[in-house]
C-alpha atoms as a PDB file:
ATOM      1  CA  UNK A   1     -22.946   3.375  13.213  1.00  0.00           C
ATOM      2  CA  UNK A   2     -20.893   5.857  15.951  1.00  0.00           C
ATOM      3  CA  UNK A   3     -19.982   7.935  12.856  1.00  0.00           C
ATOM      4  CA  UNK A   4     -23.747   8.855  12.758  1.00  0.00           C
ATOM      5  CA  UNK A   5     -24.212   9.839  16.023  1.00  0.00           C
ATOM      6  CA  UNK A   6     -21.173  10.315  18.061  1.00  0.00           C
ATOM      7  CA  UNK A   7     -18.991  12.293  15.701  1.00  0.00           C
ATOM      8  CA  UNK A   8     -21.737  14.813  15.202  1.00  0.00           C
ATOM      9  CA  UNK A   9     -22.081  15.209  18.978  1.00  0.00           C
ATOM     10  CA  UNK A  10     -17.895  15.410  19.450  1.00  0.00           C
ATOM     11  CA  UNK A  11     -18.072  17.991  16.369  1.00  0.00           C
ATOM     12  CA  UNK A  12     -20.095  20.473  18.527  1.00  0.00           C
ATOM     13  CA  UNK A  13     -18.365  19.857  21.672  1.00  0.00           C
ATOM     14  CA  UNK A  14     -15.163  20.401  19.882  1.00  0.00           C
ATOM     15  CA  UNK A  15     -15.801  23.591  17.673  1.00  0.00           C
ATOM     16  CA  UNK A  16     -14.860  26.290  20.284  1.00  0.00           C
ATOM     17  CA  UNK A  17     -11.613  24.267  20.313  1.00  0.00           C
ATOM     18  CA  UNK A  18     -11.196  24.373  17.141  1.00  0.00           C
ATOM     19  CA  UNK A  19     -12.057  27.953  16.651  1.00  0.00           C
ATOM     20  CA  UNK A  20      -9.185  28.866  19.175  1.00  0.00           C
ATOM     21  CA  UNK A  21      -6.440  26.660  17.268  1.00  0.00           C
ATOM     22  CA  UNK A  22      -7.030  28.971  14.116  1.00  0.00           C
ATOM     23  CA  UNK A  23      -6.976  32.239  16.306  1.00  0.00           C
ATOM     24  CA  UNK A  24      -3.980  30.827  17.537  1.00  0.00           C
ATOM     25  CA  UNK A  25      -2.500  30.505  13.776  1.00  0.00           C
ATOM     26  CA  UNK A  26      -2.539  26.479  14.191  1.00  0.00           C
ATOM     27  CA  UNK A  27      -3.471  24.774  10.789  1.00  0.00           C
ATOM     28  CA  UNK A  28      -5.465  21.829  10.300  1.00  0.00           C
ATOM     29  CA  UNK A  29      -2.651  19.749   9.128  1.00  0.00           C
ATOM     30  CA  UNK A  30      -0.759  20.660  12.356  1.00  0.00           C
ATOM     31  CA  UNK A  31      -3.388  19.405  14.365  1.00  0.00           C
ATOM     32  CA  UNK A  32      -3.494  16.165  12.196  1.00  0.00           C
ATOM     33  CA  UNK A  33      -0.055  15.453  12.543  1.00  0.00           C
ATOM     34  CA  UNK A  34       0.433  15.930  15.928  1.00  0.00           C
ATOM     35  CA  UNK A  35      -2.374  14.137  16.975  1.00  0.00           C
ATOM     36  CA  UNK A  36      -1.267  11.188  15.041  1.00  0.00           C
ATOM     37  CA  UNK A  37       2.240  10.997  16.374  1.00  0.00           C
ATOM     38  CA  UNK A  38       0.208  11.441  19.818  1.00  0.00           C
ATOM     39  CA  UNK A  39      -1.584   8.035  19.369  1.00  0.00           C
ATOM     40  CA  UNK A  40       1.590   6.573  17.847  1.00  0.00           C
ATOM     41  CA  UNK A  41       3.831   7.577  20.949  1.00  0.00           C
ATOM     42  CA  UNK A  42       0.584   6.235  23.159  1.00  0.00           C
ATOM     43  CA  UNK A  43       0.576   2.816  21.631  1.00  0.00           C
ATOM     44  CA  UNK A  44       3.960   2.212  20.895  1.00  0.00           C
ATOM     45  CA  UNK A  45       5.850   3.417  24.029  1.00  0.00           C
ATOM     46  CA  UNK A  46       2.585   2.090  26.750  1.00  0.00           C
ATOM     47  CA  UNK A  47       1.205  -1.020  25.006  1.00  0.00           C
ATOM     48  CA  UNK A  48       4.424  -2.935  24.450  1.00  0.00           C
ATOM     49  CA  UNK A  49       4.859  -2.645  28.098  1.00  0.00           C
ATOM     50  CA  UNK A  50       1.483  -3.682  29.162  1.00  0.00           C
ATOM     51  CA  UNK A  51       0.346  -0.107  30.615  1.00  0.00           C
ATOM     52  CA  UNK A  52      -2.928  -0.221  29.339  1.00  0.00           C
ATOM     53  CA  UNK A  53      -4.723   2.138  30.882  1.00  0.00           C
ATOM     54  CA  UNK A  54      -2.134   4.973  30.415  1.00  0.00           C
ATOM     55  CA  UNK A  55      -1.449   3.928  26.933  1.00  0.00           C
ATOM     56  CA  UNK A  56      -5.232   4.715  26.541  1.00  0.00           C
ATOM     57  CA  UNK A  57      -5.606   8.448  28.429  1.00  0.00           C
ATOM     58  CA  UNK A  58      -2.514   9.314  26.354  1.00  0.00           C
ATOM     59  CA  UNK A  59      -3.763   7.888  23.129  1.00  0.00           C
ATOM     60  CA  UNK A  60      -7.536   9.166  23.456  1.00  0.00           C
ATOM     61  CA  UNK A  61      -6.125  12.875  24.124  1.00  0.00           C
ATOM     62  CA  UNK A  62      -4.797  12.778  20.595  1.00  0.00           C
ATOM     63  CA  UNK A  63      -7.294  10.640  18.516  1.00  0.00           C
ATOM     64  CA  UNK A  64      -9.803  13.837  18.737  1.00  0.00           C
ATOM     65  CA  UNK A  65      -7.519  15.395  16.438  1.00  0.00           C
ATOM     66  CA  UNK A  66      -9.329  13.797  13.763  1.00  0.00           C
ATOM     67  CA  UNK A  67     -12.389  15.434  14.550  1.00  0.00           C
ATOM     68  CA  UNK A  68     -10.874  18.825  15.440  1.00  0.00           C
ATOM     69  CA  UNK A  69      -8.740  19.171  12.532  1.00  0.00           C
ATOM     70  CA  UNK A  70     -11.630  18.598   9.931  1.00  0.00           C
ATOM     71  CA  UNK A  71     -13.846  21.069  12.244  1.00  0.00           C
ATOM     72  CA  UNK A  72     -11.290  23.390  11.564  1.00  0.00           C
ATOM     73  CA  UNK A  73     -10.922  23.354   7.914  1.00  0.00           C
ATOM     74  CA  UNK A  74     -14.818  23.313   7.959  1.00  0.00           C
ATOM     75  CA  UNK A  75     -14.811  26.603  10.110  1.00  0.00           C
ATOM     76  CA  UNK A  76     -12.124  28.474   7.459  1.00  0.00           C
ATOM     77  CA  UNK A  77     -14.350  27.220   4.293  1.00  0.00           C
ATOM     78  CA  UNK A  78     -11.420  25.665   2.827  1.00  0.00           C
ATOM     79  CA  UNK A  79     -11.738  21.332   2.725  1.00  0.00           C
ATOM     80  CA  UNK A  80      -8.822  20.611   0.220  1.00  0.00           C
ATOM     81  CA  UNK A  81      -7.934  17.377  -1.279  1.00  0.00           C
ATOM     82  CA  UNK A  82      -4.535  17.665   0.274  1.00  0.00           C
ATOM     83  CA  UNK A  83      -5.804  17.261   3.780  1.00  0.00           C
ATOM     84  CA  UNK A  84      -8.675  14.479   3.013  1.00  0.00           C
ATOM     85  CA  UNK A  85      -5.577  12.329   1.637  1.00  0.00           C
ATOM     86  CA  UNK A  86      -3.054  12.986   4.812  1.00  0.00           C
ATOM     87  CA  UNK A  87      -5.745  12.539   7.335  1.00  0.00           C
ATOM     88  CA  UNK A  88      -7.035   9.670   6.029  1.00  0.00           C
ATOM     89  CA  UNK A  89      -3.193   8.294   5.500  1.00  0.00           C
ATOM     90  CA  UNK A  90      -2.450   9.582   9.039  1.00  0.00           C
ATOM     91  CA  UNK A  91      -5.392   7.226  10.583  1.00  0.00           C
ATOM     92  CA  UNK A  92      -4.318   4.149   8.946  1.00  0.00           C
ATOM     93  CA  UNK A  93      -1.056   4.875  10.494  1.00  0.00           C
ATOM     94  CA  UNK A  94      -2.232   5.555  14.090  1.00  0.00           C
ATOM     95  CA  UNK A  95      -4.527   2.010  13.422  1.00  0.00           C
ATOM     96  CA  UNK A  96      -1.409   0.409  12.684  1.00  0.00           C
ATOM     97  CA  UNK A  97       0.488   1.500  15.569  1.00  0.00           C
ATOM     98  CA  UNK A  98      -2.611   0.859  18.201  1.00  0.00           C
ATOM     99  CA  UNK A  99      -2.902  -2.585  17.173  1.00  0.00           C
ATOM    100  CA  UNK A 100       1.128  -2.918  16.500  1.00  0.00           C
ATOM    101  CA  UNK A 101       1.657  -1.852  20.595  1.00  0.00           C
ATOM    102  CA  UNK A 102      -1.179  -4.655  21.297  1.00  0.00           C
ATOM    103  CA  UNK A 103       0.622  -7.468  19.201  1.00  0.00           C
ATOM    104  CA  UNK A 104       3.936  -6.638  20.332  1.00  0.00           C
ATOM    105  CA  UNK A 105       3.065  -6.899  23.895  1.00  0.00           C
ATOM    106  CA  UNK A 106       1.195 -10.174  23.235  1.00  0.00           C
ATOM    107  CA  UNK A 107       4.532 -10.832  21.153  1.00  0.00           C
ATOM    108  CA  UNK A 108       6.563 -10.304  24.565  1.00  0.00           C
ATOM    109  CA  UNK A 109       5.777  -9.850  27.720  1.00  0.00           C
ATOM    110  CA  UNK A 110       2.104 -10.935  27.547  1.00  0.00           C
ATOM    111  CA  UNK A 111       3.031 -14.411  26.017  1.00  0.00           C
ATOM    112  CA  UNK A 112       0.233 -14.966  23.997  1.00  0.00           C
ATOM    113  CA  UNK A 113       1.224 -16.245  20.586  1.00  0.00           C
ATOM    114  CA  UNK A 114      -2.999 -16.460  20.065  1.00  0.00           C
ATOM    115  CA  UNK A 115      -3.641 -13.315  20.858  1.00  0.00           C
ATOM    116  CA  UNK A 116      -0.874 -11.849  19.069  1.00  0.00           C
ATOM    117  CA  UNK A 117      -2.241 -13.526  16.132  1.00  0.00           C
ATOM    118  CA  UNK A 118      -5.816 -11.741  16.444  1.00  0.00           C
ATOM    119  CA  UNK A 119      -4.325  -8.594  17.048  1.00  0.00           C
ATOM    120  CA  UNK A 120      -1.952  -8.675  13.909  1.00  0.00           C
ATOM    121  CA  UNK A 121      -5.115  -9.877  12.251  1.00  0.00           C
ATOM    122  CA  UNK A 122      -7.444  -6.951  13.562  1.00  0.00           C
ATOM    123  CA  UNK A 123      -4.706  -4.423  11.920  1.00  0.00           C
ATOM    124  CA  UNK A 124      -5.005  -6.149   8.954  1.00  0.00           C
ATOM    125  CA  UNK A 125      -8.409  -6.787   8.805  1.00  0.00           C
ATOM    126  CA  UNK A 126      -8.705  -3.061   9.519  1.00  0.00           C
ATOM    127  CA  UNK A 127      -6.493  -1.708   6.770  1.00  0.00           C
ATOM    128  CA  UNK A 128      -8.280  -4.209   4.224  1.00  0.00           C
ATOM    129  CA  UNK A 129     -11.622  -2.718   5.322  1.00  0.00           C
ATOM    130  CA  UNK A 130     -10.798   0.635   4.692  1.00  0.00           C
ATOM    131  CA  UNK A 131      -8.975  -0.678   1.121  1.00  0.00           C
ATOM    132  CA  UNK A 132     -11.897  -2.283  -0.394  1.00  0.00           C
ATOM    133  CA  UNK A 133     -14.423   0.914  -0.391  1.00  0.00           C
ATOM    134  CA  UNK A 134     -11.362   3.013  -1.165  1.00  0.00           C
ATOM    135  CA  UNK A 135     -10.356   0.891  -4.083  1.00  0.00           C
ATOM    136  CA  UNK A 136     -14.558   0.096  -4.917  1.00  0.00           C
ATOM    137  CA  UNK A 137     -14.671   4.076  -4.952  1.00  0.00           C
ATOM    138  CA  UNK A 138     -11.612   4.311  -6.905  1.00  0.00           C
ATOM    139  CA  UNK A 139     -13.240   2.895  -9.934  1.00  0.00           C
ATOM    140  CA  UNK A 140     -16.105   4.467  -9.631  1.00  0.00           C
ATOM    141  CA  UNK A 141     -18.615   2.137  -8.015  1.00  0.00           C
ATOM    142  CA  UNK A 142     -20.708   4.008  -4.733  1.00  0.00           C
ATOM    143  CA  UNK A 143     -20.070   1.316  -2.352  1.00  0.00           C
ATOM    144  CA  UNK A 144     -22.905   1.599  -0.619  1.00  0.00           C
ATOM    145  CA  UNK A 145     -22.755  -0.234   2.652  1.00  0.00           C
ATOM    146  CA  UNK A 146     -21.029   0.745   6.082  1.00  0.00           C
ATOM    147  CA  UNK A 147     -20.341  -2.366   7.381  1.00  0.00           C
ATOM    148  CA  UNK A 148     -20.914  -3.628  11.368  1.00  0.00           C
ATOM    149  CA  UNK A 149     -17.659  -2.831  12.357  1.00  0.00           C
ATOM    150  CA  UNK A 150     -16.170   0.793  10.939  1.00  0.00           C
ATOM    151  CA  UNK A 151     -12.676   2.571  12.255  1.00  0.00           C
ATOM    152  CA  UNK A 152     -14.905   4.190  14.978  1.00  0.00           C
ATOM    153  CA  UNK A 153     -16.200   0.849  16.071  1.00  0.00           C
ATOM    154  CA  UNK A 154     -12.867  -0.990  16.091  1.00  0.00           C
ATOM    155  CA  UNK A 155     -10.974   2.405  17.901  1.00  0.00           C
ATOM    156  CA  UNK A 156     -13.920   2.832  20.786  1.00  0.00           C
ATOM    157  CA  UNK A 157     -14.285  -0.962  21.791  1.00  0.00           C
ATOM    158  CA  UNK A 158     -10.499  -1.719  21.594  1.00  0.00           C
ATOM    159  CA  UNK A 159      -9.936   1.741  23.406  1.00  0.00           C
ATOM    160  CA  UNK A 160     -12.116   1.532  25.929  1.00  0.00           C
ATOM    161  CA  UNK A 161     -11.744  -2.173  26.979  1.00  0.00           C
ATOM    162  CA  UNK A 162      -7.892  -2.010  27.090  1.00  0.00           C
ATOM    163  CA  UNK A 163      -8.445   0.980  29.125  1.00  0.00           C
ATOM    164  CA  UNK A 164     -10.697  -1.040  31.771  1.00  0.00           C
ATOM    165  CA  UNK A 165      -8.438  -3.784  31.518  1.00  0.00           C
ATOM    166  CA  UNK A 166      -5.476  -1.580  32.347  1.00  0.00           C
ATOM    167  CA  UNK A 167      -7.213  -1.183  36.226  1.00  0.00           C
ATOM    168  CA  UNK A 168      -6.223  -4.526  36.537  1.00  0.00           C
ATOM    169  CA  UNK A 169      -2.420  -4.007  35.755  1.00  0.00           C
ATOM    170  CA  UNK A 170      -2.158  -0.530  37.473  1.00  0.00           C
ATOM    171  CA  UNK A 171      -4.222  -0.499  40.371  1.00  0.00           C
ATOM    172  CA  UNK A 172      -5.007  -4.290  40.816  1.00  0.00           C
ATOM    173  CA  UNK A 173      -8.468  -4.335  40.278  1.00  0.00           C
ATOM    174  CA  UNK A 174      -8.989  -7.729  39.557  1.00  0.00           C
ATOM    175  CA  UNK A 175     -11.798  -9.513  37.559  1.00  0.00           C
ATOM    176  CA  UNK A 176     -11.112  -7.133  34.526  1.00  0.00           C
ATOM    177  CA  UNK A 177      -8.060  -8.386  32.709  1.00  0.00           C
ATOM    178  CA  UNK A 178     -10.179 -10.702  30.550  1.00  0.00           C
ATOM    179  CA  UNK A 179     -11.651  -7.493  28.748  1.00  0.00           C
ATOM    180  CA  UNK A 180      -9.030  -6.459  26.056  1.00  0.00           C
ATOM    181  CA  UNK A 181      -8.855 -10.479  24.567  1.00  0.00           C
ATOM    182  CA  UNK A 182     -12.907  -9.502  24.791  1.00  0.00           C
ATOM    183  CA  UNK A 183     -12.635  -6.546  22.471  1.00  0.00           C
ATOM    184  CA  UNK A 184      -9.887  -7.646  20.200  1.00  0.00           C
ATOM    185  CA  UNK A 185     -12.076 -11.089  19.445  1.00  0.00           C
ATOM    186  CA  UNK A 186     -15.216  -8.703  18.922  1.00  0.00           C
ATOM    187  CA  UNK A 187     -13.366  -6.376  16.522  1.00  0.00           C
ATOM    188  CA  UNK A 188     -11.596  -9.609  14.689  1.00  0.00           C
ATOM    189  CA  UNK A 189     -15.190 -10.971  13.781  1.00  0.00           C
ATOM    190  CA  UNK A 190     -16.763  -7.690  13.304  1.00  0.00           C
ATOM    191  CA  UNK A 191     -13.996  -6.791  10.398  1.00  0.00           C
ATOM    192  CA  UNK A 192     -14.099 -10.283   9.201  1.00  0.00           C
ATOM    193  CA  UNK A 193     -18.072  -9.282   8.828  1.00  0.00           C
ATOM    194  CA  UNK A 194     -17.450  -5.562   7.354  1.00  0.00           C
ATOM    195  CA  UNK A 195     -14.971  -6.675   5.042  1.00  0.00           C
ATOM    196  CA  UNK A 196     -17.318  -9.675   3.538  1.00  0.00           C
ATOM    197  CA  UNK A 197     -20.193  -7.161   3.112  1.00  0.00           C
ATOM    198  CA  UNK A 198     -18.367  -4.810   1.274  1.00  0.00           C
ATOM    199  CA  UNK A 199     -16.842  -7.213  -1.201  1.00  0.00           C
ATOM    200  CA  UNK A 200     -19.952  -8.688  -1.297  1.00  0.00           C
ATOM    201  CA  UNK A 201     -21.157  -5.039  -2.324  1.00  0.00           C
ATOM    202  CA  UNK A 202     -18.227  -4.203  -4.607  1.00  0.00           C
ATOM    203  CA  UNK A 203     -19.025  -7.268  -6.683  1.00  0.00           C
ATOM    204  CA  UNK A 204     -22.754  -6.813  -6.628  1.00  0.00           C
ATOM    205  CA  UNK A 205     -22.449  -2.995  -8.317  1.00  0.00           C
ATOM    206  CA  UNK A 206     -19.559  -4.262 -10.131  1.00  0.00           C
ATOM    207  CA  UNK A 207     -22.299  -6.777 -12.117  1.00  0.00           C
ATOM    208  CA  UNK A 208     -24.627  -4.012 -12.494  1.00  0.00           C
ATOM    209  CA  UNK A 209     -22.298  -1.469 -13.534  1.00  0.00           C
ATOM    210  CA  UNK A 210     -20.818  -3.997 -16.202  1.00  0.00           C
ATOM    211  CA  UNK A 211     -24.585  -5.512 -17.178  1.00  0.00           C
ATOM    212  CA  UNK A 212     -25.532  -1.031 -17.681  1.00  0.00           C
ATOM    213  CA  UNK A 213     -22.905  -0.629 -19.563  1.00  0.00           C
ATOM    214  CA  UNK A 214     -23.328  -3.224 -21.751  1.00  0.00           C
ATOM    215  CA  UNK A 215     -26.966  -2.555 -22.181  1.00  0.00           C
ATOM    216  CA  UNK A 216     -25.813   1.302 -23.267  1.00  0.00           C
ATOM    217  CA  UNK A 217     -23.512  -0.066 -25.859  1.00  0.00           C
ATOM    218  CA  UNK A 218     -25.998  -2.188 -27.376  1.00  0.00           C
ATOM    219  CA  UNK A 219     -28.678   0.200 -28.072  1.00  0.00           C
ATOM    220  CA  UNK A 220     -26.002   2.760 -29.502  1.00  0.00           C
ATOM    221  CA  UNK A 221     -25.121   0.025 -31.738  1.00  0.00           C
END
């Protein structure tokens, strides 16, 4: 759903940027690396110690990288295999390590065994997601269906309600703190929801893939 709309919109914002990176001599797998070892350092050195706002400015500086280092191979005419494989490696790892500083605080400091549970089961849930069209795609079924809750979904609601709640821990606003155990419920459910419709697809073209096949072998016979 925000990959329809919002990534186009980023795209153009973030094109001049990108043209100056490759003036610059920067390649797109630079870019993709360092922004992923931007988020990682984000979530892994902030979350654990419950600065979530900070964890958040530092995290969503990097996490345009994905957008600006695809703009960039776009603008030099060259998308290569290579670089669809490490970015979409890359984001599974910065996932993991977003929802790894949530569950380790939760782990700790936080002492919430509950919601350490729904935030080990969001980065699961997540990587699963992301599996099944991957895998559905891998033998050689469309997978047609998005799903209600995609990586940009699950990044933007987790990101911007740990933000908010972060006023609470850093400048005391109070009222607030209740928001990230708001987004990492929503995002549990929602992937619980994505990842049912898409095995729910996968099995659906599955059957019809087998039941054409099938059908093409019997008239040749």
């Amino acid at each position: 759903m925000l990959n329809k709309y919002a990534r186009a919109f980023f795209t153009r914002v973030l094109t001049p940027f990108a043209a100056f990176l490759l003036r610059k001599g920067v390649t797109p797998d630079t870019v993709t690396l360092v922004g992923t070892a931007g988020v990682v350092a984000g979530a892994l050195i902030f979350y654990p110690m419950g600065q979530f706002f900070w964890g958040t400015v530092v995290i969503t500086l990097f996490v345009f990288s994905d957008l600006v280092d695809g703009n960039m191979a776009r603008q030099m005419g060259r998308s290569s295999r290579w670089g669809a494989f490490l970015d979409s490696t890359l984001d599974r790892v910065a996932d993991g390590a977003v929802f790894g500083g949530l569950a380790m605080w939760y782990a700790g400091d936080g002492d919430n065994l509950t919601l350490c549970a729904v935030t080990i089961f969001c980065l699961a849930s997540g990587q699963v997601v992301s599996y099944t069209k991957a895998r559905g795609e891998a033998i050689g079924l469309p997978v047609n269906v998005n799903g209600l809750v995609e990586r940009s979904e699950r990044l933007v609601i987790t990101l911007v309600l740990c933000g908010l709640s972060g006023f609470h821990r850093t400048f005391g606003v109070p009222g607030i703190q209740w928001l990230l155990p708001i987004a990492l419920w929503v995002v549990a459910v929602g992937s619980l929801i994505t990842l049912i419709q898409r095995v729910v697809t996968v099995r659906r073209e599955a059957a019809e893939a087998d039941a054409a096949q099938l059908a093409d072998q019997g008239s040749g016979a």
